[in-house]
N, C-alpha and C. Protein backbone atom coordinates (compact mmCIF):
# COMPACT_ATOMS: atom_id res chain seq x y z
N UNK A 1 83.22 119.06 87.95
CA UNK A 1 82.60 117.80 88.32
C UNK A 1 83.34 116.66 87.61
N UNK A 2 83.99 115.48 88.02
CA UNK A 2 84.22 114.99 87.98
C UNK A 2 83.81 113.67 86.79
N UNK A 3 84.11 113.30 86.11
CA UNK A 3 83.26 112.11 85.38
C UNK A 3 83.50 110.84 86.04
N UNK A 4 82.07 110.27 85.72
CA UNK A 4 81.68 108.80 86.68
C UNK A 4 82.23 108.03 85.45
N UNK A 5 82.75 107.26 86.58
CA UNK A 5 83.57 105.65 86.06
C UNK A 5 83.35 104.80 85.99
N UNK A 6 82.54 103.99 84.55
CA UNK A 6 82.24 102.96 84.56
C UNK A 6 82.91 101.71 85.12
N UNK A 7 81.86 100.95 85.98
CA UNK A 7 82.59 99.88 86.72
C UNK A 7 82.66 98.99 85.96
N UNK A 8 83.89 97.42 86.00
CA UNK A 8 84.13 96.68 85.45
C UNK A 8 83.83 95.42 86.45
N UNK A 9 83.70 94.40 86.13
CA UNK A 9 83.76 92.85 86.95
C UNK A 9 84.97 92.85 88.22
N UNK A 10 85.97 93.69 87.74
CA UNK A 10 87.04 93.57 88.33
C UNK A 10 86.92 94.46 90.10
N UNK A 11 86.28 95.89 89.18
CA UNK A 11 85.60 97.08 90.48
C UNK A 11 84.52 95.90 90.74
N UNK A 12 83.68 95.74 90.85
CA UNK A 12 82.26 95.11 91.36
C UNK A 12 82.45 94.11 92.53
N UNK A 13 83.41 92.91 91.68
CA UNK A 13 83.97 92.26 92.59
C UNK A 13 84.85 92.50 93.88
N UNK A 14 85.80 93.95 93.89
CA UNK A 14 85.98 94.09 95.15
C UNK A 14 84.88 94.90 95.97
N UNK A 15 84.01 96.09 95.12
CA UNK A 15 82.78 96.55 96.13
C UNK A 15 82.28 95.25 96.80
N UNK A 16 82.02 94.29 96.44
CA UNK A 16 81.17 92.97 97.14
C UNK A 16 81.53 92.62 98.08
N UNK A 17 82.73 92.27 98.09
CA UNK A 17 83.77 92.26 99.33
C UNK A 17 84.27 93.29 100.26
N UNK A 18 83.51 94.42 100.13
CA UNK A 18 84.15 95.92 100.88
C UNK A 18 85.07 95.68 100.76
N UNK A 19 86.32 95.81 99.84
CA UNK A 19 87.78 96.34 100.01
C UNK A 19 88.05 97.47 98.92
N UNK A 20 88.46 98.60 100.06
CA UNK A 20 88.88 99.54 99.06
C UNK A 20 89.95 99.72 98.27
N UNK A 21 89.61 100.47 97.16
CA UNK A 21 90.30 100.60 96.25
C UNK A 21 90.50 101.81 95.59
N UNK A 22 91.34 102.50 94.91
CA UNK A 22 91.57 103.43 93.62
C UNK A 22 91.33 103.01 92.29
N UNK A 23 90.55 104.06 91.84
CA UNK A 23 90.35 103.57 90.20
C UNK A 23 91.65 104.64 89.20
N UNK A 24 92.18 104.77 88.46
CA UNK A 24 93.35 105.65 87.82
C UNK A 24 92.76 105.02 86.23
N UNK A 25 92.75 105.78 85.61
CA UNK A 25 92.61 105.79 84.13
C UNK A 25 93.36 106.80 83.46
N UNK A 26 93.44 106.26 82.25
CA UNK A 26 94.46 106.70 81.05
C UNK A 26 94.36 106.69 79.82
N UNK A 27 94.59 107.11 79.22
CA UNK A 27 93.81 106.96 77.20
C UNK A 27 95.81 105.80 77.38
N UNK A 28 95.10 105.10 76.20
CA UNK A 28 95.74 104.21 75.94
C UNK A 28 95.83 104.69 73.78
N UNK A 29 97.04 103.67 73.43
CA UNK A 29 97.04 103.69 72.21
C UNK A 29 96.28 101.75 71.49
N UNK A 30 95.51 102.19 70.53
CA UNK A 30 95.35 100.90 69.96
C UNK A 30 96.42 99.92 69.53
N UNK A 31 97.40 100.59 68.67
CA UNK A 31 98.44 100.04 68.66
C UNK A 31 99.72 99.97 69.55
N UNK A 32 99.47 99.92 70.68
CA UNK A 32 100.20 99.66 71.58
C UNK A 32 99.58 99.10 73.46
N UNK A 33 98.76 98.06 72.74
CA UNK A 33 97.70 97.60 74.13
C UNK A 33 98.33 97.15 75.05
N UNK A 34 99.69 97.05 75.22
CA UNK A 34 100.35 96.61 76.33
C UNK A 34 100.58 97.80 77.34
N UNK A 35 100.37 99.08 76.48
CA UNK A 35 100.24 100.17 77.39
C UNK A 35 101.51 101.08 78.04
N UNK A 36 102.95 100.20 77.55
CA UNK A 36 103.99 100.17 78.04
C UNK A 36 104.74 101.07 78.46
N UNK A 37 104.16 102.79 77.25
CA UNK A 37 104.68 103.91 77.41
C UNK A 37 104.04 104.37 78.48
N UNK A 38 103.08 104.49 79.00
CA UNK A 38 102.33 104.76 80.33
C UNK A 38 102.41 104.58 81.47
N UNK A 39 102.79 102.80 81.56
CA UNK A 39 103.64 102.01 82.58
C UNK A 39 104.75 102.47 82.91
N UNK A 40 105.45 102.76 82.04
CA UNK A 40 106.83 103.21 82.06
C UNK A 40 106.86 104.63 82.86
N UNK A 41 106.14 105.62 82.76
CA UNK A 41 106.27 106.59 83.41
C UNK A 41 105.47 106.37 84.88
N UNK A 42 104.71 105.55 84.97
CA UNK A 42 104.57 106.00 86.44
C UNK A 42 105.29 104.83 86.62
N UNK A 43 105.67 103.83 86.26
CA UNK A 43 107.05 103.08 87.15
C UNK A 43 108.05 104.05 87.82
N UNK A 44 108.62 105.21 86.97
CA UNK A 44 109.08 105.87 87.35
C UNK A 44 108.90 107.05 88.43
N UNK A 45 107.77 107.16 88.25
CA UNK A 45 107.10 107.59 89.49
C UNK A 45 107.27 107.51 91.02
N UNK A 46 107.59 105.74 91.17
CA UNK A 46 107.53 104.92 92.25
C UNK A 46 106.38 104.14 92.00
N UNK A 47 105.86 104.01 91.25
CA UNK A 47 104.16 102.92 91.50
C UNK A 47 104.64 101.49 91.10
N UNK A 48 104.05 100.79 92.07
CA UNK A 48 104.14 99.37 91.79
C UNK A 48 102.75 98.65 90.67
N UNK A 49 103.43 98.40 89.38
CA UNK A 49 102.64 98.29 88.40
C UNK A 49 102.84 97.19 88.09
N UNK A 50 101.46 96.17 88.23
CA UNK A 50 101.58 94.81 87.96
C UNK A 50 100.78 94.69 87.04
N UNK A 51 101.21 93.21 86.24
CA UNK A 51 100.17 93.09 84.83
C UNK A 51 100.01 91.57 85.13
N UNK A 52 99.34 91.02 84.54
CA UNK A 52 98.05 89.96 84.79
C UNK A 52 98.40 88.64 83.42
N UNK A 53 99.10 87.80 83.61
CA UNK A 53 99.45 86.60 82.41
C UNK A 53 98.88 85.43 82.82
N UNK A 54 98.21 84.90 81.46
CA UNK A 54 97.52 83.63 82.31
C UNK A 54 98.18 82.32 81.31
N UNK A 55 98.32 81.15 81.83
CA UNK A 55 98.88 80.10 81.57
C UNK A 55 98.14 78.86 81.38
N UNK A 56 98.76 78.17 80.79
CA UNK A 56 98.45 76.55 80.88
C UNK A 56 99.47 75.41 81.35
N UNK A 57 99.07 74.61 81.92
CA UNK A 57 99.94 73.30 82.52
C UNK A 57 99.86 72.37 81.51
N UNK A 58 100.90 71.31 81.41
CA UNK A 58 101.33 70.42 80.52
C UNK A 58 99.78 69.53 80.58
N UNK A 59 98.87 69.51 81.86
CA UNK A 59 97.67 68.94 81.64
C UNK A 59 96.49 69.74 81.77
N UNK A 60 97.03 70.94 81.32
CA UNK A 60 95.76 71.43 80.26
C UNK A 60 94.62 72.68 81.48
N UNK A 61 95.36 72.62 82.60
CA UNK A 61 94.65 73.64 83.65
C UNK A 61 95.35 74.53 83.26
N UNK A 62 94.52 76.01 83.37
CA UNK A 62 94.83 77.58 83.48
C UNK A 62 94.94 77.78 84.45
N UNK A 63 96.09 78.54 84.65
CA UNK A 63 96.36 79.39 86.01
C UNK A 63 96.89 81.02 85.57
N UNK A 64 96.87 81.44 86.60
CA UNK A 64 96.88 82.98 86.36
C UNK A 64 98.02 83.47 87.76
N UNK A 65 98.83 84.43 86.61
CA UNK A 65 99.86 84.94 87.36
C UNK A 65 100.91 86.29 87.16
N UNK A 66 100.63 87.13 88.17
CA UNK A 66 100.94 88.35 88.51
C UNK A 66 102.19 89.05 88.97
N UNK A 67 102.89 89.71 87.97
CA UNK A 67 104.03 89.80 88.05
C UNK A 67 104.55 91.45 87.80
N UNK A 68 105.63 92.33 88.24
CA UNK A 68 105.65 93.83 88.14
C UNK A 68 105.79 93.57 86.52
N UNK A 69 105.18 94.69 85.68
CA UNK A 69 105.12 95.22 84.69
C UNK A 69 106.09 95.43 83.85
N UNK A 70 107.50 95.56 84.65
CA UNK A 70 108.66 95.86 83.77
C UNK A 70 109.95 94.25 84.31
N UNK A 71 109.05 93.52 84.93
CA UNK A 71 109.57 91.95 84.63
C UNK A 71 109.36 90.61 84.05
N UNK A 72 110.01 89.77 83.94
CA UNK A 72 110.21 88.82 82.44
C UNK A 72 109.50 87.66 83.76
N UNK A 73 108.26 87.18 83.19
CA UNK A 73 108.00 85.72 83.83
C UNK A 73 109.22 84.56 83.84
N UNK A 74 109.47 84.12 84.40
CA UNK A 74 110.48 82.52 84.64
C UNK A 74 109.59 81.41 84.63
N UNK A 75 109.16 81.00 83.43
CA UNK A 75 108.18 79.50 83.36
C UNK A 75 108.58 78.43 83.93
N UNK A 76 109.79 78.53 84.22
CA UNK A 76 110.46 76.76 84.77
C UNK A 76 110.07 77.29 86.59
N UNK A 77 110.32 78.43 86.83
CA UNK A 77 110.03 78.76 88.51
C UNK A 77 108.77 78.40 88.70
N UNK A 78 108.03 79.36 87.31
CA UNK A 78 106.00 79.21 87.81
C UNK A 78 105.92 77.72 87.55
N UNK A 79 106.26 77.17 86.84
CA UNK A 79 105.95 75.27 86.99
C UNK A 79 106.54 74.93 88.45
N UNK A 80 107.31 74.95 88.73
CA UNK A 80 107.61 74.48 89.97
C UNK A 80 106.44 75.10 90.76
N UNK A 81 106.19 76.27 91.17
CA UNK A 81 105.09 76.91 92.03
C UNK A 81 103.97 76.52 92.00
N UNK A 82 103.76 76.32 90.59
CA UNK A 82 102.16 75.75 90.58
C UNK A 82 102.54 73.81 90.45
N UNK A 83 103.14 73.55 90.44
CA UNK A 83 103.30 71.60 90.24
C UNK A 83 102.89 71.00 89.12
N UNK A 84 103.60 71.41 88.31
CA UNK A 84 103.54 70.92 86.84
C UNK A 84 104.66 70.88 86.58
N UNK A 85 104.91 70.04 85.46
CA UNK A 85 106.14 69.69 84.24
C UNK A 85 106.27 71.20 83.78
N UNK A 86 105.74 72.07 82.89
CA UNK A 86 105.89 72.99 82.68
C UNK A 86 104.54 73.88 82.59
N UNK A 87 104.93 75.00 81.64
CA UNK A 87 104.01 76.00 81.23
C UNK A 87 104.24 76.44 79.97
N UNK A 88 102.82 77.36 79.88
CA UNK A 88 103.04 77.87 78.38
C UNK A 88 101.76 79.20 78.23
N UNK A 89 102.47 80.31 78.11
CA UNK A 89 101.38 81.54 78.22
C UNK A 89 100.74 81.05 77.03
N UNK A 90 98.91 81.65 77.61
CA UNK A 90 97.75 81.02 76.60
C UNK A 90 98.00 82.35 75.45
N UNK A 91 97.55 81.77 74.07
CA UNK A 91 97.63 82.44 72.97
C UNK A 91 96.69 84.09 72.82
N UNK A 92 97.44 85.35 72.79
CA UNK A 92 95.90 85.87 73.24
C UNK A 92 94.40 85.86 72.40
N UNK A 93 94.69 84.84 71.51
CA UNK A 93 93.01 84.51 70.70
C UNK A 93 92.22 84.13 71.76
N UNK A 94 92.89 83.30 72.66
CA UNK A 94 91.82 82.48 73.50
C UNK A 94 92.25 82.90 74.91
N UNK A 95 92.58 84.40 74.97
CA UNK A 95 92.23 85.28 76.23
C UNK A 95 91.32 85.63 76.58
N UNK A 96 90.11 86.04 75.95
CA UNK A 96 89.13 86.47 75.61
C UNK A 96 88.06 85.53 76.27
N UNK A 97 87.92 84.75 75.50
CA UNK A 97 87.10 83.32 75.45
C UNK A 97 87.45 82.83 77.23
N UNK A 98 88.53 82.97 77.39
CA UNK A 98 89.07 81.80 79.50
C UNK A 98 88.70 82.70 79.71
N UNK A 99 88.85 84.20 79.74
CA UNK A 99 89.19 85.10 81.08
C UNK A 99 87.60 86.04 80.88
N UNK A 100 87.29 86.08 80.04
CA UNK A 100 86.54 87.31 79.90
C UNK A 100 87.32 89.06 79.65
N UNK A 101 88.48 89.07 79.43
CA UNK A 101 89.27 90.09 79.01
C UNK A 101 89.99 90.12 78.02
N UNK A 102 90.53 91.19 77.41
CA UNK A 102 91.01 91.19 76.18
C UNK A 102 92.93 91.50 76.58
N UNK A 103 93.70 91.44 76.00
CA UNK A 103 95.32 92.04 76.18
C UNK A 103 94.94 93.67 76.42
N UNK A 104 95.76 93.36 77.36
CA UNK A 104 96.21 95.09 77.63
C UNK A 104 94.41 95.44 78.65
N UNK A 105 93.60 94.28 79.01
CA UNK A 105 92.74 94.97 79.92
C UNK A 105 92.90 93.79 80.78
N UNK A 106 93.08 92.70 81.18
CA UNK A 106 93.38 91.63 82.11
C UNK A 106 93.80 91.87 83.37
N UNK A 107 92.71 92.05 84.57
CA UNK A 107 92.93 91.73 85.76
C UNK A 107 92.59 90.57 86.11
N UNK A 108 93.27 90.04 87.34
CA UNK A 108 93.26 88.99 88.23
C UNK A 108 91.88 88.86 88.97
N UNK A 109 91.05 90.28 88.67
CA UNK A 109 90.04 89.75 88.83
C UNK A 109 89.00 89.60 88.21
N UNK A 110 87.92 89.09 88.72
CA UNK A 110 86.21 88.90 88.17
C UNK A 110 86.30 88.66 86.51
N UNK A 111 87.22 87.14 86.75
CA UNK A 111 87.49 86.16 85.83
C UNK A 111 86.67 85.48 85.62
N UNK A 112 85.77 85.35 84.07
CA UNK A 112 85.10 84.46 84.40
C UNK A 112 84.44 82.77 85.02
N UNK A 113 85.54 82.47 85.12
CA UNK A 113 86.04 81.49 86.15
C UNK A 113 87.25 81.79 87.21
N UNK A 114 87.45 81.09 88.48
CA UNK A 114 88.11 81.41 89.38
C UNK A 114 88.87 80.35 89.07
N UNK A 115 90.46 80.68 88.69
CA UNK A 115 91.58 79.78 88.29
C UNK A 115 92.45 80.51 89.30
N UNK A 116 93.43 78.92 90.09
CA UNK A 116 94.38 79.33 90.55
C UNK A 116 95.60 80.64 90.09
N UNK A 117 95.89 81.02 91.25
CA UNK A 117 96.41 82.12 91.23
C UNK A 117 98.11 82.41 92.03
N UNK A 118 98.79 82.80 91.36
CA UNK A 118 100.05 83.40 91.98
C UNK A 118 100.53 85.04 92.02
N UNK A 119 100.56 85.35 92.62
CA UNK A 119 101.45 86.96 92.56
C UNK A 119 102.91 86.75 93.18
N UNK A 120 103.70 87.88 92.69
CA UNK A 120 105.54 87.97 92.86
C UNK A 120 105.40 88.64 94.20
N UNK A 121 105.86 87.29 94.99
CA UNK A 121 106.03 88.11 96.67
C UNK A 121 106.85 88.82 96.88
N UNK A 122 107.32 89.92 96.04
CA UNK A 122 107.32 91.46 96.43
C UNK A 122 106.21 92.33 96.57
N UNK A 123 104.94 92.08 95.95
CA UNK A 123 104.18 93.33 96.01
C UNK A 123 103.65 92.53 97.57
N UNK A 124 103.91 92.14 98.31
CA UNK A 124 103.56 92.29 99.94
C UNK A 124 104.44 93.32 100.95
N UNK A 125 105.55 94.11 99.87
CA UNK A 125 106.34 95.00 100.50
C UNK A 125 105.69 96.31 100.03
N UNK A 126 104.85 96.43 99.10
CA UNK A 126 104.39 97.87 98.99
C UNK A 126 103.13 97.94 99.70
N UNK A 127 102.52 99.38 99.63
CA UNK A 127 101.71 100.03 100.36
C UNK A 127 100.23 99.45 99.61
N UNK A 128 100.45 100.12 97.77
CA UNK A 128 99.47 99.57 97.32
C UNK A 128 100.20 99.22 96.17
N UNK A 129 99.25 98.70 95.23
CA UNK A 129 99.67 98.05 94.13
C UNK A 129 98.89 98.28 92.63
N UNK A 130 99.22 98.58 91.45
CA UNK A 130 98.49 98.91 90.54
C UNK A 130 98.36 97.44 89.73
N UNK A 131 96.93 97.51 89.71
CA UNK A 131 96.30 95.99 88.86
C UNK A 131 95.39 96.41 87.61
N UNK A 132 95.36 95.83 86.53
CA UNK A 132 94.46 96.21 85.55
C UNK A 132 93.10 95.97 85.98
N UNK A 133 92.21 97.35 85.71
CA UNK A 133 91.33 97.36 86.04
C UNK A 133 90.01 96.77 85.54
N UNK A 134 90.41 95.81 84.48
CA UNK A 134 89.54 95.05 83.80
C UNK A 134 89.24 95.28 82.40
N UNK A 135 89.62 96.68 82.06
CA UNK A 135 89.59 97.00 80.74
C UNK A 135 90.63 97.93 80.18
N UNK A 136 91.52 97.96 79.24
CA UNK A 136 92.55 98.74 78.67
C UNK A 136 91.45 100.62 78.87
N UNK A 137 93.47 100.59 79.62
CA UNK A 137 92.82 102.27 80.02
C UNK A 137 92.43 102.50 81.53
N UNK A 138 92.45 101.52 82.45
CA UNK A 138 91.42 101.59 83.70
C UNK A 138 92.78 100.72 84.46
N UNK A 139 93.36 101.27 85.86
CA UNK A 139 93.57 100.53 86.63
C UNK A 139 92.89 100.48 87.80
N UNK A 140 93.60 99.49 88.69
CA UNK A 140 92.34 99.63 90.45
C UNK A 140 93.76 99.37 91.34
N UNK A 141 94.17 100.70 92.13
CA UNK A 141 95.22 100.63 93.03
C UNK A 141 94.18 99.73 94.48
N UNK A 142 95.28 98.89 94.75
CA UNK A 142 94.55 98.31 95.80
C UNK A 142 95.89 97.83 96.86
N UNK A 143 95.12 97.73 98.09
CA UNK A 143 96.12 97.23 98.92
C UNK A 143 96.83 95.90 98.50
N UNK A 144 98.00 95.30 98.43
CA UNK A 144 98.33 94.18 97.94
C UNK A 144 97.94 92.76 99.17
N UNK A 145 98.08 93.14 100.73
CA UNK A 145 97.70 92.04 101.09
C UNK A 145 96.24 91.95 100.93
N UNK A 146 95.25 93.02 101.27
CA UNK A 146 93.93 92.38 101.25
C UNK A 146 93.66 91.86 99.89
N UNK A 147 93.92 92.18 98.17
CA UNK A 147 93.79 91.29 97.19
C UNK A 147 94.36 89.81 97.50
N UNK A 148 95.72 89.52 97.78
CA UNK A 148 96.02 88.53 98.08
C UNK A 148 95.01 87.55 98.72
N UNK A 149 94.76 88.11 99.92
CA UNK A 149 93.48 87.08 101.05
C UNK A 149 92.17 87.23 100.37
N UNK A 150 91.97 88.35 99.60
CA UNK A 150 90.66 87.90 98.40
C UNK A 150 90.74 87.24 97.56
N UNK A 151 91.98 87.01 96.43
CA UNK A 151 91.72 85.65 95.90
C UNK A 151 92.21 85.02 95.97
N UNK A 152 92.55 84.27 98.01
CA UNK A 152 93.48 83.51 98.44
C UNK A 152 94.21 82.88 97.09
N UNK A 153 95.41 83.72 96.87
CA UNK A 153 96.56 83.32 95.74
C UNK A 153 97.66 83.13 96.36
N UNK A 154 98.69 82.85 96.02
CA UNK A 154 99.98 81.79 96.43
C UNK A 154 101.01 83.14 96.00
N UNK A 155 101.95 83.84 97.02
CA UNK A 155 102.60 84.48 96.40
C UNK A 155 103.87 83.53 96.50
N UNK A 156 104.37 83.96 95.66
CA UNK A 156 106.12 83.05 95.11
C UNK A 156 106.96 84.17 94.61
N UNK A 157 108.14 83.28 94.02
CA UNK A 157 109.07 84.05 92.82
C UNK A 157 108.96 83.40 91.63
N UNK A 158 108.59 84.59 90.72
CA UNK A 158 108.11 84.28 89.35
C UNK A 158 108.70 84.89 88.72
N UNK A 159 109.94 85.68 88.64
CA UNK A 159 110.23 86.49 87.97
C UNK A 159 111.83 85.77 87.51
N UNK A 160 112.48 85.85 86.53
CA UNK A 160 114.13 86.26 85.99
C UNK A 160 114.56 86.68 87.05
């Protein structure tokens, strides 16, 4: 028998919306919440593994933006995308406090506020897409266009 999986804001919010999804979990290390050795092997796999960075504009709005796991954000691209002078990833003290998530558990979704949004318009070429599932240890494979049209987000190029 299987063990039941506690749901997160992130699961809840797409049950609400009927869009299905995969849940995948993993023991994670404390000292290593980015999770990277884990990532790393099912990158290799073939899985499209995205991770969840959230930002600030030179006037002081958060935005949030989604990029594959084993690529380097380009802040001068995401300023242009989002229409600002620049950017600056938020400190993770005060990840916690905007998002309702901690490092190494940050999905794009069931934020406690709804802040604009970008994803790297490549994941509209895969099948599905791996997103943090709201808490370190937990992802939610999901189709990449129906997330997209759920939190109508702006895909661009954000990457190096």
């Amino acid at each position: 028998m299987s063990k039941k999986i506690k749901k997160t804001n992130a699961m809840r919010q797409l049950d609400q919306a009927h869009i299905a999804y995969e849940v995948n979990t993993f023991e994670y290390d404390e000292e290593d919440v980015t999770g990277q050795h884990h990532y790393q092997k099912q990158a290799e796999e073939g899985r499209a593994i995205y991770k969840t960075l959230v930002a600030r504009t030179h006037d002081k709005e958060i935005v949030v933006l989604v990029i594959p796991i084993d690529q380097e954000l380009d802040l001068k691209k995401c300023a242009r995308q989002v229409g600002t002078k620049n950017l600056e990833l938020v400190h993770v003290k005060e990840l916690l406090g905007l998002t309702g998530y901690v490092r190494g558990g940050c999905s794009p979704l069931g934020m406690k506020k709804a802040f604009r949004t970008w994803i790297q318009e490549d994941c509209l070429q895969e099948e599905k897409i791996y997103i943090s599932g709201g808490e370190r240890g937990k992802q939610i494979i999901v189709n990449p266009i129906e997330l997209v049209n759920f939190l109508a987000c702006q895909t661009a190029d954000l990457i190096r």
